[in-house]
N, C-alpha and C. Protein backbone atom coordinates (compact mmCIF):
# COMPACT_ATOMS: atom_id res chain seq x y z
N UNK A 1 -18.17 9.77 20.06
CA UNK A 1 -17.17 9.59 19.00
C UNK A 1 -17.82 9.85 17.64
N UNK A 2 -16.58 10.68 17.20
CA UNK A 2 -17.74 10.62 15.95
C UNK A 2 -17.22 9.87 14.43
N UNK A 3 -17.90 10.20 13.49
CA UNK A 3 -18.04 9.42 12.44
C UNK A 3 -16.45 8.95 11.65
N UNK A 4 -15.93 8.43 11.61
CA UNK A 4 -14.41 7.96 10.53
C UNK A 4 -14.23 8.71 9.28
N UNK A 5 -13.15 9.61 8.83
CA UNK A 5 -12.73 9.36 7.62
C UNK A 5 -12.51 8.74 6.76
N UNK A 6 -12.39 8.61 5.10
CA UNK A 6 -12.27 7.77 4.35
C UNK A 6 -10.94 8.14 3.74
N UNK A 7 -9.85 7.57 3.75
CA UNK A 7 -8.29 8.06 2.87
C UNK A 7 -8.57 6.73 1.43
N UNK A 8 -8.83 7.39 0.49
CA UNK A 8 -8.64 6.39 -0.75
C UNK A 8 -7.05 7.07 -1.55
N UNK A 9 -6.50 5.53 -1.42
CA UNK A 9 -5.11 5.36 -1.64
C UNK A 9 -4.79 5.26 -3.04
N UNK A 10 -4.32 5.95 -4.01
CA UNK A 10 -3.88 5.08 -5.49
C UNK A 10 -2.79 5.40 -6.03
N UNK A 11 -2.21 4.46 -7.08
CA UNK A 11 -0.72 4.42 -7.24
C UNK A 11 -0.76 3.42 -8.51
N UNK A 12 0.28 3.83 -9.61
CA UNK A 12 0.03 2.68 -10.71
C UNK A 12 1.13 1.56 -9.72
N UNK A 13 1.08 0.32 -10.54
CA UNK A 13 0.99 -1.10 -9.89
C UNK A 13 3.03 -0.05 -9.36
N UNK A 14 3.35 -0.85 -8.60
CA UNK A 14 4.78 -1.15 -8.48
C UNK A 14 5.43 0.43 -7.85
N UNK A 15 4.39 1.25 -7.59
CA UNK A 15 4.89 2.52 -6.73
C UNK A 15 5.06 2.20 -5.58
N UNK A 16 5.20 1.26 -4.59
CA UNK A 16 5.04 1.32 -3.29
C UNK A 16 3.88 1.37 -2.03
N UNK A 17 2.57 1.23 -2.86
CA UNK A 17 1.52 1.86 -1.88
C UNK A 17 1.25 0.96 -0.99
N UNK A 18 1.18 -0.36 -1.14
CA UNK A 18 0.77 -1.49 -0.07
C UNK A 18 1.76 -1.36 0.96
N UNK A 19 3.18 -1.39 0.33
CA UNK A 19 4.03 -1.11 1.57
C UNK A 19 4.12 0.13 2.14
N UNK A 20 3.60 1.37 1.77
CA UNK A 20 3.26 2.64 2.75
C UNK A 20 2.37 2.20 3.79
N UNK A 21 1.34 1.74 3.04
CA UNK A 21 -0.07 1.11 3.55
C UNK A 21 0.23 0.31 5.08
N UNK A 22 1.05 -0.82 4.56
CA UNK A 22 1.45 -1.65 5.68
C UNK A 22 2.25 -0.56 7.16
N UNK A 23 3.28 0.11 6.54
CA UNK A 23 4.08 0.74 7.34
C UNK A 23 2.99 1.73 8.51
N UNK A 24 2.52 2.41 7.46
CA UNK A 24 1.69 3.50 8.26
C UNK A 24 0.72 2.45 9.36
N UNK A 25 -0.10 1.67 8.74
CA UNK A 25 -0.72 0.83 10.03
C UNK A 25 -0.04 0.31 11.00
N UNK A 26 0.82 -0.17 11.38
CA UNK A 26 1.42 0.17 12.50
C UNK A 26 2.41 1.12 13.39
N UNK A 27 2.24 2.07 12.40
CA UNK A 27 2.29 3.20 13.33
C UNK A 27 0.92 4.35 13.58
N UNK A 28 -0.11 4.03 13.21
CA UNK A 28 -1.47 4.75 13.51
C UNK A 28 -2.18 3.63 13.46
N UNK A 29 -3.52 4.23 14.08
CA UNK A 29 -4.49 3.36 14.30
C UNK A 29 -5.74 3.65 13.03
N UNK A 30 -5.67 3.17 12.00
CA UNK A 30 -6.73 3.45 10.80
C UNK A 30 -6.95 1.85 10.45
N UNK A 31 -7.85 2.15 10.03
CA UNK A 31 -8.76 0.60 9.41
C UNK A 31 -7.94 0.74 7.95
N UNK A 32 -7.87 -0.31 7.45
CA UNK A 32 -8.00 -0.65 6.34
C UNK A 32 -9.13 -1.78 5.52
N UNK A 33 -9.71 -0.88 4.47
CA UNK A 33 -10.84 -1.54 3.96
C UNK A 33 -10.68 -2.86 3.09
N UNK A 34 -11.04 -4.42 2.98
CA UNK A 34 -11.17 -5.32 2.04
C UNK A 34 -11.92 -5.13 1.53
N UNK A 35 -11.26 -5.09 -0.05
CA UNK A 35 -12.52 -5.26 -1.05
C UNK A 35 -12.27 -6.75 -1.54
N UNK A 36 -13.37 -6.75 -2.71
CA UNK A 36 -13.70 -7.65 -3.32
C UNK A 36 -13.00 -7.93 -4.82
N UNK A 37 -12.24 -9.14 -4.75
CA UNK A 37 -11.89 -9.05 -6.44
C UNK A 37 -12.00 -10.49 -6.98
N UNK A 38 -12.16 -10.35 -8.31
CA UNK A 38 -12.36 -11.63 -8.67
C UNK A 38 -10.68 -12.46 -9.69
N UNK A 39 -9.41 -11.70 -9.36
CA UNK A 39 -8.36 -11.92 -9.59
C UNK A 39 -7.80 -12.98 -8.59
N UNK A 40 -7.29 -14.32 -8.85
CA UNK A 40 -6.39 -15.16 -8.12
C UNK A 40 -5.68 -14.73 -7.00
N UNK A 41 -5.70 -15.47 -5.99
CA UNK A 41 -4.62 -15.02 -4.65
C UNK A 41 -2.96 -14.89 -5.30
N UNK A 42 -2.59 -14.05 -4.95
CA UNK A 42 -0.76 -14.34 -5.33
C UNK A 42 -0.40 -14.73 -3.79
N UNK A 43 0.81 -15.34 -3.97
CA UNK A 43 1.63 -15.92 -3.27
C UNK A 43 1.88 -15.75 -1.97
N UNK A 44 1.15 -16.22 -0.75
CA UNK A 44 0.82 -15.53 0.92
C UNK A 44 -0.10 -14.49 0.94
N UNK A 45 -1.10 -14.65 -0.10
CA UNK A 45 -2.31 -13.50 0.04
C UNK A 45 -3.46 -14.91 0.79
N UNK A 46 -4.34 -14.24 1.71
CA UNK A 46 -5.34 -14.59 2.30
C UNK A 46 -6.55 -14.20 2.29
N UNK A 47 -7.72 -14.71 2.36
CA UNK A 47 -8.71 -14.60 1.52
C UNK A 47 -9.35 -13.93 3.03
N UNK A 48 -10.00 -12.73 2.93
CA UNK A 48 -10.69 -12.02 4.41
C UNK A 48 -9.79 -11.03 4.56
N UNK A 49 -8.23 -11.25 4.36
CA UNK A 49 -7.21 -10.59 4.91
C UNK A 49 -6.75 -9.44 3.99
N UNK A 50 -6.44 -9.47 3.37
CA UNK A 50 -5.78 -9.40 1.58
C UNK A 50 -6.85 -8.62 0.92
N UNK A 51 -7.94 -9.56 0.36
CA UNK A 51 -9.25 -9.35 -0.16
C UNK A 51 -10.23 -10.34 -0.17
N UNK A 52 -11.33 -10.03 -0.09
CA UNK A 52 -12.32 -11.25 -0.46
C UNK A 52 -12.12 -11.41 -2.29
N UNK A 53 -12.05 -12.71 -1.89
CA UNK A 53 -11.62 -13.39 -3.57
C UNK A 53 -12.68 -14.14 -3.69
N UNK A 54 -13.32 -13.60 -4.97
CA UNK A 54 -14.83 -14.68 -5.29
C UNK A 54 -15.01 -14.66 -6.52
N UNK A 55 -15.74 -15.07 -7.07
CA UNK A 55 -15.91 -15.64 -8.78
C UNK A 55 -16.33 -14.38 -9.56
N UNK A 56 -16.33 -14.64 -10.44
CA UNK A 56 -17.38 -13.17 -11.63
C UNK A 56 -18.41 -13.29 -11.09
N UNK A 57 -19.06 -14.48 -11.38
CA UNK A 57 -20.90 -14.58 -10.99
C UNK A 57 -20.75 -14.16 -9.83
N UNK A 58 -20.50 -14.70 -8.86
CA UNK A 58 -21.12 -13.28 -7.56
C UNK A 58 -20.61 -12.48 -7.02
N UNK A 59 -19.27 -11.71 -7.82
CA UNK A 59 -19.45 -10.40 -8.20
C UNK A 59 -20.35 -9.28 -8.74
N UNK A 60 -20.84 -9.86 -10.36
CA UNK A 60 -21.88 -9.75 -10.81
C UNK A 60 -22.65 -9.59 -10.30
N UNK A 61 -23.44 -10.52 -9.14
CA UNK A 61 -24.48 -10.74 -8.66
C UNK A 61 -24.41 -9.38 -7.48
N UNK A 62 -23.55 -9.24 -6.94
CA UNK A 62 -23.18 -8.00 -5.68
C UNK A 62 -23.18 -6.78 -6.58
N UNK A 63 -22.91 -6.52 -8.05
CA UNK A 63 -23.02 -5.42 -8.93
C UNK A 63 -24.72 -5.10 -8.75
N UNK A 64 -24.84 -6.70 -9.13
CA UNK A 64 -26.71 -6.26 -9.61
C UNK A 64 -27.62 -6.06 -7.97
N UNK A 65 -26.81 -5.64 -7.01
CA UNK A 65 -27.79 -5.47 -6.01
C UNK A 65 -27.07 -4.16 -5.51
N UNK A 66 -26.26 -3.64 -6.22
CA UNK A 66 -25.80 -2.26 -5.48
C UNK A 66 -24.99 -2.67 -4.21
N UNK A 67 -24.25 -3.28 -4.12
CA UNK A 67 -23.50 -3.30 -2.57
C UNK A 67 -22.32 -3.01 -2.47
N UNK A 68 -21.98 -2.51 -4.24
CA UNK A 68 -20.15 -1.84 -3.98
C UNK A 68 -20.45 -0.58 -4.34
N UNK A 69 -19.84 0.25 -2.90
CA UNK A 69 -19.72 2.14 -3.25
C UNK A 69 -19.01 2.39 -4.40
N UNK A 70 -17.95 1.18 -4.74
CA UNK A 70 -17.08 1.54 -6.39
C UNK A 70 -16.99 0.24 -6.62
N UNK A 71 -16.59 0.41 -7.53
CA UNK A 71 -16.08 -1.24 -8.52
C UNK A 71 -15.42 -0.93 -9.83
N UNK A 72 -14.76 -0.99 -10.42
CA UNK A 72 -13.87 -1.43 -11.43
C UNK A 72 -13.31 -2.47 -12.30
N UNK A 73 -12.90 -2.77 -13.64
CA UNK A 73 -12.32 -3.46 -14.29
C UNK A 73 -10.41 -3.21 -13.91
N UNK A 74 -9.46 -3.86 -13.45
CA UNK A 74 -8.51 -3.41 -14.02
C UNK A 74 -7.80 -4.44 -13.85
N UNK A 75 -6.47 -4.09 -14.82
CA UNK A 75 -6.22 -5.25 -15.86
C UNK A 75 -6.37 -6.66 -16.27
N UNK A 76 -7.66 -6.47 -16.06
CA UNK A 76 -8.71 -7.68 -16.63
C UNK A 76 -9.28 -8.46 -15.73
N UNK A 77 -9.41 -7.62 -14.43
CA UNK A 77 -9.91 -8.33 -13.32
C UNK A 77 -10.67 -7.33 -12.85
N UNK A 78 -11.69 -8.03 -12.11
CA UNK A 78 -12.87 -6.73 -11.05
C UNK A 78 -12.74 -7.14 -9.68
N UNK A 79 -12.51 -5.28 -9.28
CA UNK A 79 -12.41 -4.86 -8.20
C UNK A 79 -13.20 -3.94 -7.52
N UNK A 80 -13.75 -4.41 -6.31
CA UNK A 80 -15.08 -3.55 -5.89
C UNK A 80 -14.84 -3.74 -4.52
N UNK A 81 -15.56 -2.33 -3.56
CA UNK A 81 -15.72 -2.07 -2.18
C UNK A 81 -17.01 -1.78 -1.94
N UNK A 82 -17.04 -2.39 -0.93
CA UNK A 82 -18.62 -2.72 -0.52
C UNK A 82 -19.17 -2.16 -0.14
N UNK A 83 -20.54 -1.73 0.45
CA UNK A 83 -21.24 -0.28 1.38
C UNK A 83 -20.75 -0.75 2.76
N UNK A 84 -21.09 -1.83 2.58
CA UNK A 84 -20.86 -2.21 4.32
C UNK A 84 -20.01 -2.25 4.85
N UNK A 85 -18.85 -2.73 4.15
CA UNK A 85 -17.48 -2.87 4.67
C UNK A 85 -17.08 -1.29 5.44
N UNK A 86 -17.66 -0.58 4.59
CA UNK A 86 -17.09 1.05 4.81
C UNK A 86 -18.01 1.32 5.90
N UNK A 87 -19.47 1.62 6.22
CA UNK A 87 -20.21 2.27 6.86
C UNK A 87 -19.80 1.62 8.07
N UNK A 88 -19.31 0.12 8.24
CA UNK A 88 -19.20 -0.65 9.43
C UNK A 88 -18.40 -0.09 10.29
N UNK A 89 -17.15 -0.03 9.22
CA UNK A 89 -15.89 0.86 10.30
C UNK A 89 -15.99 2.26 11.07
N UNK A 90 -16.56 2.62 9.43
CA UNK A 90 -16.65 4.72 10.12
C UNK A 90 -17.29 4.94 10.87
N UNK A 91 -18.87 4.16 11.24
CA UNK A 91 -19.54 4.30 12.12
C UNK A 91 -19.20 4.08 13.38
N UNK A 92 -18.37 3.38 13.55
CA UNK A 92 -17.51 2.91 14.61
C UNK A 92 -16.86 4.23 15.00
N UNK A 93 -15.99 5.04 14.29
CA UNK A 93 -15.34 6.16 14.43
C UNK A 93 -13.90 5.87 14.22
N UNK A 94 -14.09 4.88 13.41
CA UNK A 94 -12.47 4.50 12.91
C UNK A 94 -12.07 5.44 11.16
N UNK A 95 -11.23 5.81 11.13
CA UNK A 95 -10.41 5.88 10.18
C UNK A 95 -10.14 4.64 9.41
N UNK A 96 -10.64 5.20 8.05
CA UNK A 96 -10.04 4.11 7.13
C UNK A 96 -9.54 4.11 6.06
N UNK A 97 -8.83 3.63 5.52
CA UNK A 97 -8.05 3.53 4.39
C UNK A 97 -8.92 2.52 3.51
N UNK A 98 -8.31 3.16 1.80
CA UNK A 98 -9.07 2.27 0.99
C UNK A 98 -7.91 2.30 -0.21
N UNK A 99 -7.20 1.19 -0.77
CA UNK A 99 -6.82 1.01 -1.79
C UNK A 99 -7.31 0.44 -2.75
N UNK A 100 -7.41 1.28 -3.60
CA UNK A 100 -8.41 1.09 -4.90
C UNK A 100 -7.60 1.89 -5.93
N UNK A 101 -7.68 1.76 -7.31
CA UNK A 101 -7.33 2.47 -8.76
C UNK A 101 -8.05 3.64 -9.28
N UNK A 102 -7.43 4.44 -10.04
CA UNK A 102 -7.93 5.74 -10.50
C UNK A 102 -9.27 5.54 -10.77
N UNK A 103 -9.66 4.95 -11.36
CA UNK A 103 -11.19 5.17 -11.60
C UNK A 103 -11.92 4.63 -10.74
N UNK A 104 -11.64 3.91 -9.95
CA UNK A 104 -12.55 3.35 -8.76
C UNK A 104 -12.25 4.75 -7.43
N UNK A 105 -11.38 5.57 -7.43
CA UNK A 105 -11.07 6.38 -6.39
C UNK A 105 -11.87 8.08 -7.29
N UNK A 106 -12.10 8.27 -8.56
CA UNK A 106 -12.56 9.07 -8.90
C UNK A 106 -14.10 9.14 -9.23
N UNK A 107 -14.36 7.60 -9.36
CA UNK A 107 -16.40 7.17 -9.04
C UNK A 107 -16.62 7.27 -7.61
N UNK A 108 -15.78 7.24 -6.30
CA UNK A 108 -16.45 7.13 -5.32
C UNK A 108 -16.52 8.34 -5.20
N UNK A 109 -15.70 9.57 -5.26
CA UNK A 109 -15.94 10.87 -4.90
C UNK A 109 -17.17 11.66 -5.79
N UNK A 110 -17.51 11.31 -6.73
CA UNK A 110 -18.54 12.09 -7.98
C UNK A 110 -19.56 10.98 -7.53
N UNK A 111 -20.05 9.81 -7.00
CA UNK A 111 -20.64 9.32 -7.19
C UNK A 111 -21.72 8.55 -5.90
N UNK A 112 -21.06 9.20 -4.98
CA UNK A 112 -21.51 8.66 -3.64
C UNK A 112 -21.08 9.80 -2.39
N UNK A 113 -21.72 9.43 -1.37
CA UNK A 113 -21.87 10.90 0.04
C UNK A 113 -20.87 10.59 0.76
N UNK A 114 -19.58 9.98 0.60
CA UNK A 114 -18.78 9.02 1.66
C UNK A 114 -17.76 10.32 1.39
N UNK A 115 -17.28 11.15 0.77
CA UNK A 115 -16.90 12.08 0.63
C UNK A 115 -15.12 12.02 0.98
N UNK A 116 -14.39 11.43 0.10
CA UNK A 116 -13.22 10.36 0.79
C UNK A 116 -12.55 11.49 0.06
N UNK A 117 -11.18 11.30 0.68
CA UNK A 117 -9.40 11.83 1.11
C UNK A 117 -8.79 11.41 -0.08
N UNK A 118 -8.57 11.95 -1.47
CA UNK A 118 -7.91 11.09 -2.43
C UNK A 118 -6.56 11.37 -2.26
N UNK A 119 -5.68 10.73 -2.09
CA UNK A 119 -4.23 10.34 -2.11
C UNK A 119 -3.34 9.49 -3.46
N UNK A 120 -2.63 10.60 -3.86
CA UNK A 120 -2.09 9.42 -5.09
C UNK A 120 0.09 9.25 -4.81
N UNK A 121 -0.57 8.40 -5.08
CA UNK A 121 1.78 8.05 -4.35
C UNK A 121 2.05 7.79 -6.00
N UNK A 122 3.01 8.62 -6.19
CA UNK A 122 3.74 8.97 -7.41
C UNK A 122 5.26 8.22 -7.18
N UNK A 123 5.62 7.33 -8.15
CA UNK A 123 7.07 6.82 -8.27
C UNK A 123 7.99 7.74 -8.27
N UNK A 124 9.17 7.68 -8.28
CA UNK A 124 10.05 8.83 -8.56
C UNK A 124 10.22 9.05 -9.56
N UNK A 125 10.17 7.95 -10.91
CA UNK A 125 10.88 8.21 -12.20
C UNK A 125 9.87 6.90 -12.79
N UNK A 126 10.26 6.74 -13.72
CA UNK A 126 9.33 5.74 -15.31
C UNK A 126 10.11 4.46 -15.18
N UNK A 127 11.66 5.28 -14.95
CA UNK A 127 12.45 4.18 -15.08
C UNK A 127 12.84 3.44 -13.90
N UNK A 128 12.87 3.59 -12.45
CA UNK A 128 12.47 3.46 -11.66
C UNK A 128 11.52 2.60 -10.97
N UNK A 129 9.88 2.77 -11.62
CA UNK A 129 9.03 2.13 -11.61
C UNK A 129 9.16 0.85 -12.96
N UNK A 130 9.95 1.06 -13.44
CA UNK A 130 10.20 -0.16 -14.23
C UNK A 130 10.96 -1.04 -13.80
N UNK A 131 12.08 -0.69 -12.63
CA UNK A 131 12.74 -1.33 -12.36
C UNK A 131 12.45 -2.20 -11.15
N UNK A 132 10.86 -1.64 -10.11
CA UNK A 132 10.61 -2.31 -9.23
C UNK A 132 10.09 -3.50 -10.00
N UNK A 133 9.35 -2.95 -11.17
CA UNK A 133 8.16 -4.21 -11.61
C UNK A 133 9.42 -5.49 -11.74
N UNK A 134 10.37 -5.06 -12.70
CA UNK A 134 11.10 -6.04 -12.89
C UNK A 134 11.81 -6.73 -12.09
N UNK A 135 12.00 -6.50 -10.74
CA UNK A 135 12.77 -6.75 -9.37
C UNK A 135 11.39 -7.85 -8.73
N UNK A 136 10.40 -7.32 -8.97
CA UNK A 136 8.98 -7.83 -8.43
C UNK A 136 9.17 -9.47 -8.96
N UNK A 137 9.64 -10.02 -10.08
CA UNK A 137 9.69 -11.39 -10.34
C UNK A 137 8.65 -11.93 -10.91
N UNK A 138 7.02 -11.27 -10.97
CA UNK A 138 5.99 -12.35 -10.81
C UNK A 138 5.10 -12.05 -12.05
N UNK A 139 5.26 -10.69 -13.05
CA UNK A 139 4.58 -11.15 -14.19
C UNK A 139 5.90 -11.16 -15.04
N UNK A 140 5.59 -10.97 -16.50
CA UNK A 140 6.35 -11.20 -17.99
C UNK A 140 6.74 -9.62 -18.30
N UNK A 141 7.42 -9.48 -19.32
CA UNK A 141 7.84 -8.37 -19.93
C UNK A 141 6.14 -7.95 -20.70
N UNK A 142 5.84 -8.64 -20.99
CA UNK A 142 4.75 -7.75 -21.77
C UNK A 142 3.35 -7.53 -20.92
N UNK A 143 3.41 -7.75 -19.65
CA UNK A 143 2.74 -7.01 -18.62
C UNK A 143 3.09 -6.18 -17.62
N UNK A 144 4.56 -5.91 -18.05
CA UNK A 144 5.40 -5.27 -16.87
C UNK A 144 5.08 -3.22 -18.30
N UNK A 145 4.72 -3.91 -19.47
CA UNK A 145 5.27 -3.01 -20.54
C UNK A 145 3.58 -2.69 -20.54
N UNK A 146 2.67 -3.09 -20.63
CA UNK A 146 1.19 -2.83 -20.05
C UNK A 146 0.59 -1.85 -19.08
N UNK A 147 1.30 -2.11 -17.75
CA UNK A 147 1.45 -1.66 -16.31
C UNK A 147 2.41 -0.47 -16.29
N UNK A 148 3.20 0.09 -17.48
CA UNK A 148 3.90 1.24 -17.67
C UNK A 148 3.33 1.86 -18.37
N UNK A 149 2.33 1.40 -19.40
CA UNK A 149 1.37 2.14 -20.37
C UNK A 149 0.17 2.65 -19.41
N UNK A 150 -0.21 1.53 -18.31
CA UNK A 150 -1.01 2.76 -17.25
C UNK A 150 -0.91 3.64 -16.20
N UNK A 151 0.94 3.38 -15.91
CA UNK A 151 1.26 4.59 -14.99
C UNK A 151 0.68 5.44 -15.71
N UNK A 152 1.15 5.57 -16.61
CA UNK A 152 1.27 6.69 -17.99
C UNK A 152 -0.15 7.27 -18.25
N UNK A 153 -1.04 6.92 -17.67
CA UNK A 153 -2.46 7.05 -17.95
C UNK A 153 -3.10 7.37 -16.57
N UNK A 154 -2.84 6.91 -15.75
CA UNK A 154 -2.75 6.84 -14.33
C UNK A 154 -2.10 8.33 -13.63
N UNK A 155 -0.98 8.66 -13.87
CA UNK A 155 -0.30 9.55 -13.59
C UNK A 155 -1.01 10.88 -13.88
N UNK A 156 -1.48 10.95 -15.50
CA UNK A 156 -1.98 12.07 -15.66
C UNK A 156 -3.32 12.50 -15.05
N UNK A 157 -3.56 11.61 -13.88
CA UNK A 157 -5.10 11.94 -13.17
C UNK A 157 -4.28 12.38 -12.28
N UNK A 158 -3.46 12.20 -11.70
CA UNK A 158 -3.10 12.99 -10.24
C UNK A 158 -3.44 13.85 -9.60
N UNK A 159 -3.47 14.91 -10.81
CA UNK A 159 -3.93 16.00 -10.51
C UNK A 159 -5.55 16.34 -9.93
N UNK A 160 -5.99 15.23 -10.13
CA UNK A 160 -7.95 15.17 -9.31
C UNK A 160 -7.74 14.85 -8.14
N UNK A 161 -6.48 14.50 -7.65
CA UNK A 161 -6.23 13.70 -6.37
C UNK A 161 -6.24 15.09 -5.12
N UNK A 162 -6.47 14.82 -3.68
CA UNK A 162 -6.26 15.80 -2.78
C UNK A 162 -4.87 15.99 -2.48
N UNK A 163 -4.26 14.73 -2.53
CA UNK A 163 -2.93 15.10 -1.84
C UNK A 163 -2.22 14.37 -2.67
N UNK A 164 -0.95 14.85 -3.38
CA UNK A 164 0.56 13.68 -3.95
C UNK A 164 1.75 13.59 -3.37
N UNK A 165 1.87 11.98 -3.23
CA UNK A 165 2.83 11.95 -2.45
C UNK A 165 4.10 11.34 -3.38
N UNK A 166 5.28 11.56 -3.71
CA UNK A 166 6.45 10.97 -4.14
C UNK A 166 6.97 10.07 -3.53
N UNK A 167 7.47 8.90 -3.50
CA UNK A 167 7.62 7.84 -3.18
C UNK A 167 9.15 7.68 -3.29
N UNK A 168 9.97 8.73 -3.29
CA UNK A 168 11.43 8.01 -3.55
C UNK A 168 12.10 8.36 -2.44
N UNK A 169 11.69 8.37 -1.28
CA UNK A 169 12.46 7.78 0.06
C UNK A 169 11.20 7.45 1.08
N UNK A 170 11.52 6.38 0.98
CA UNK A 170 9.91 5.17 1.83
C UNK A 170 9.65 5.86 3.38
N UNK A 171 10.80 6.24 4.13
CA UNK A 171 10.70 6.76 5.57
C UNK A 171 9.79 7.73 5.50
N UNK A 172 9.97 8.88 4.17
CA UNK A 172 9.81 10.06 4.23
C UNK A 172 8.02 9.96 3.96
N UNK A 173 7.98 8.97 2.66
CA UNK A 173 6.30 9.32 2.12
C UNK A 173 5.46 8.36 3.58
N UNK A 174 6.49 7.80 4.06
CA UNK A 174 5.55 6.97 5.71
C UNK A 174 5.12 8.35 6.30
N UNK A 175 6.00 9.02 6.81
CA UNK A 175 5.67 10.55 7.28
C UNK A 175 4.68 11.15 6.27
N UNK A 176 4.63 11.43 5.17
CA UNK A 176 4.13 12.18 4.30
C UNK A 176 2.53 11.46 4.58
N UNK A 177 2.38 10.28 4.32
CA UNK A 177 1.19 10.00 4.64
C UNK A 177 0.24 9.68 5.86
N UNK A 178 1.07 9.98 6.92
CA UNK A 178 0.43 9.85 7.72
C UNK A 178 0.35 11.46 8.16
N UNK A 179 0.79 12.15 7.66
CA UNK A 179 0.68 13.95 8.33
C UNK A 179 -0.79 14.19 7.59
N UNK A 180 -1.16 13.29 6.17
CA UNK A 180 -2.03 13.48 5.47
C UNK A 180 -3.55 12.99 6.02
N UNK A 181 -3.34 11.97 6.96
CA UNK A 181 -4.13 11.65 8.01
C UNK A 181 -4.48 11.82 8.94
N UNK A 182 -3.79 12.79 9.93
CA UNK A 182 -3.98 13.81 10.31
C UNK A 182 -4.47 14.86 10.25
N UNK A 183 -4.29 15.22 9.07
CA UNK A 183 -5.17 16.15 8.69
C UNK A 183 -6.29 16.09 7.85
N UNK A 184 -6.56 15.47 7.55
CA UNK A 184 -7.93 14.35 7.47
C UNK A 184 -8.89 14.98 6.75
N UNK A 185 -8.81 16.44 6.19
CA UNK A 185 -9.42 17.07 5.12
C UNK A 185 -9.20 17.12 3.67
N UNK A 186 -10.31 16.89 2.83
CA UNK A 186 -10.45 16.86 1.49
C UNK A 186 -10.18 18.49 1.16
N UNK A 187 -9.87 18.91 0.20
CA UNK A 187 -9.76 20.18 -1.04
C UNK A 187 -8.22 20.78 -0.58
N UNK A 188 -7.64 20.09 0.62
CA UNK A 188 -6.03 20.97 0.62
C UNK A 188 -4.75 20.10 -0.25
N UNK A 189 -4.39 20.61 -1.29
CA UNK A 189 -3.26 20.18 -2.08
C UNK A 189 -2.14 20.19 -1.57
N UNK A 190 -1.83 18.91 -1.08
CA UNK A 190 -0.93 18.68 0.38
C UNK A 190 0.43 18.49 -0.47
N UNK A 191 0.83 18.25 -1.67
CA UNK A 191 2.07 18.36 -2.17
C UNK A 191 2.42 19.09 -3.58
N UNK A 192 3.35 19.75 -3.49
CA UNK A 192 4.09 20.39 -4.55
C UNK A 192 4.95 19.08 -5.38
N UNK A 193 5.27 18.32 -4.97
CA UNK A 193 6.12 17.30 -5.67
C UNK A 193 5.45 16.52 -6.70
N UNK A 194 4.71 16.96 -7.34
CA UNK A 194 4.36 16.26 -8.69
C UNK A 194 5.12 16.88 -9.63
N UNK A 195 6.16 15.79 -10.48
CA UNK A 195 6.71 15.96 -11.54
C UNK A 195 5.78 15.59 -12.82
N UNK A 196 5.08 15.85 -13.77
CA UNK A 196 4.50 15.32 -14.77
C UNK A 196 5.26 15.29 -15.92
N UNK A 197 6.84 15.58 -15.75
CA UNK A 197 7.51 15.37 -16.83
C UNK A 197 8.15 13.92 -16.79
N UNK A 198 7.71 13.19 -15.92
CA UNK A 198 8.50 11.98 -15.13
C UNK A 198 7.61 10.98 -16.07
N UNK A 199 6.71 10.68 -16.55
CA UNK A 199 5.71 10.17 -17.20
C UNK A 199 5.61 10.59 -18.56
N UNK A 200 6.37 11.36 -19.45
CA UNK A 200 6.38 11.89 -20.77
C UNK A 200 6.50 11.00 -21.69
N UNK A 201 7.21 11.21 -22.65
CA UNK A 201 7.19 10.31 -24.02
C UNK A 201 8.71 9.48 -24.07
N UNK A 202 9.21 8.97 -22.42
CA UNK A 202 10.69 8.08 -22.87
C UNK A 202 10.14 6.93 -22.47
């Protein structure tokens, strides 16, 4: 058997990706990777399951020994994936998935030999993705208005991504991402459906 793929997943907050994420795992057999963050559990999140949830200091402390292939700040919390977590699975010959943020999915490819599948799931519309956040219930208007200032920032990386997927019929990007796993190669630009006018100045 040989070695696992790496699919790194990203999406600004409220596109849908955890629930692709979820969907597609039970219908294929791919790992999904826990990382490490030092952000609070929300509401039926489990600590092993979800993510390992641990303090700054030994975060920090896992920074200062090299043991995350990426790590990141985002929105005001750190998020990092581990060497081991990853080498454990692939070596195995599992497929794995990794949800992580634009800059944590654009340091692992420039910055390490793991040589991962970038995938970015695009909302359908601005307004749209405003309307999940606000349906979502669980932050304020002026982090829902934050989290639209980094689609907006977010979006315009897409284009570094291997494959984009549109997100405005859930059955379809389930299919869409798992054909993308299948085919399990980096440098093919697996979708035409990037709108970048969807993200402009409204």
């Amino acid at each position: 058997m040989g070695r696992g793929a790496l699919f790194v997943i990203s999406a600004p907050s409220g596109a849908g990706k955890s629930s692709l994420i979820k969907a597609l795992r039970e219908e294929m057999p791919v790992s999904f990777s826990i990382s490490h963050t030092t952000r609070p559990p929300r509401p039926g999140e489990i600590d092993g399951v979800h993510y390992h949830f641990v303090t700054k200091e030994v975060f920090e402390k896992m920074v200062e020994n090299s043991e995350f292939a990426e790590w990141a700040e985002v929105h005001g919390n750190l998020y990092g994936t581990s060497f081991r977590a990853l080498d454990e699975a692939m070596e195995k010959g599992n497929d794995v998935i990794l949800d992580i943020d634009v800059q944590g999915a654009l340091n692992l490819r420039e910055k390490t030999d793991l040589k991962p599948v970038l995938v970015f799931i695009m909302p359908p519309s601005l307004a749209e993705l405003e309307k999940r956040l606000t349906l979502r219930g669980d932050v304020d208007d002026e982090v829902i208005r934050r989290r639209l200032d980094n689609a907006r920032g977010e979006t315009a990386q897409a284009g570094k991504y291997d494959y984009i997927i549109v997100n405005d019929n859930f059955d379809k990007a389930v299919q869409d991402l798992g054909a993308v796993i299948l085919a399990g190669k980096p440098g093919n630009k697996g979708s035409t459906k990037m709108r970048p006018d969807l993200f402009g100045s409204n």
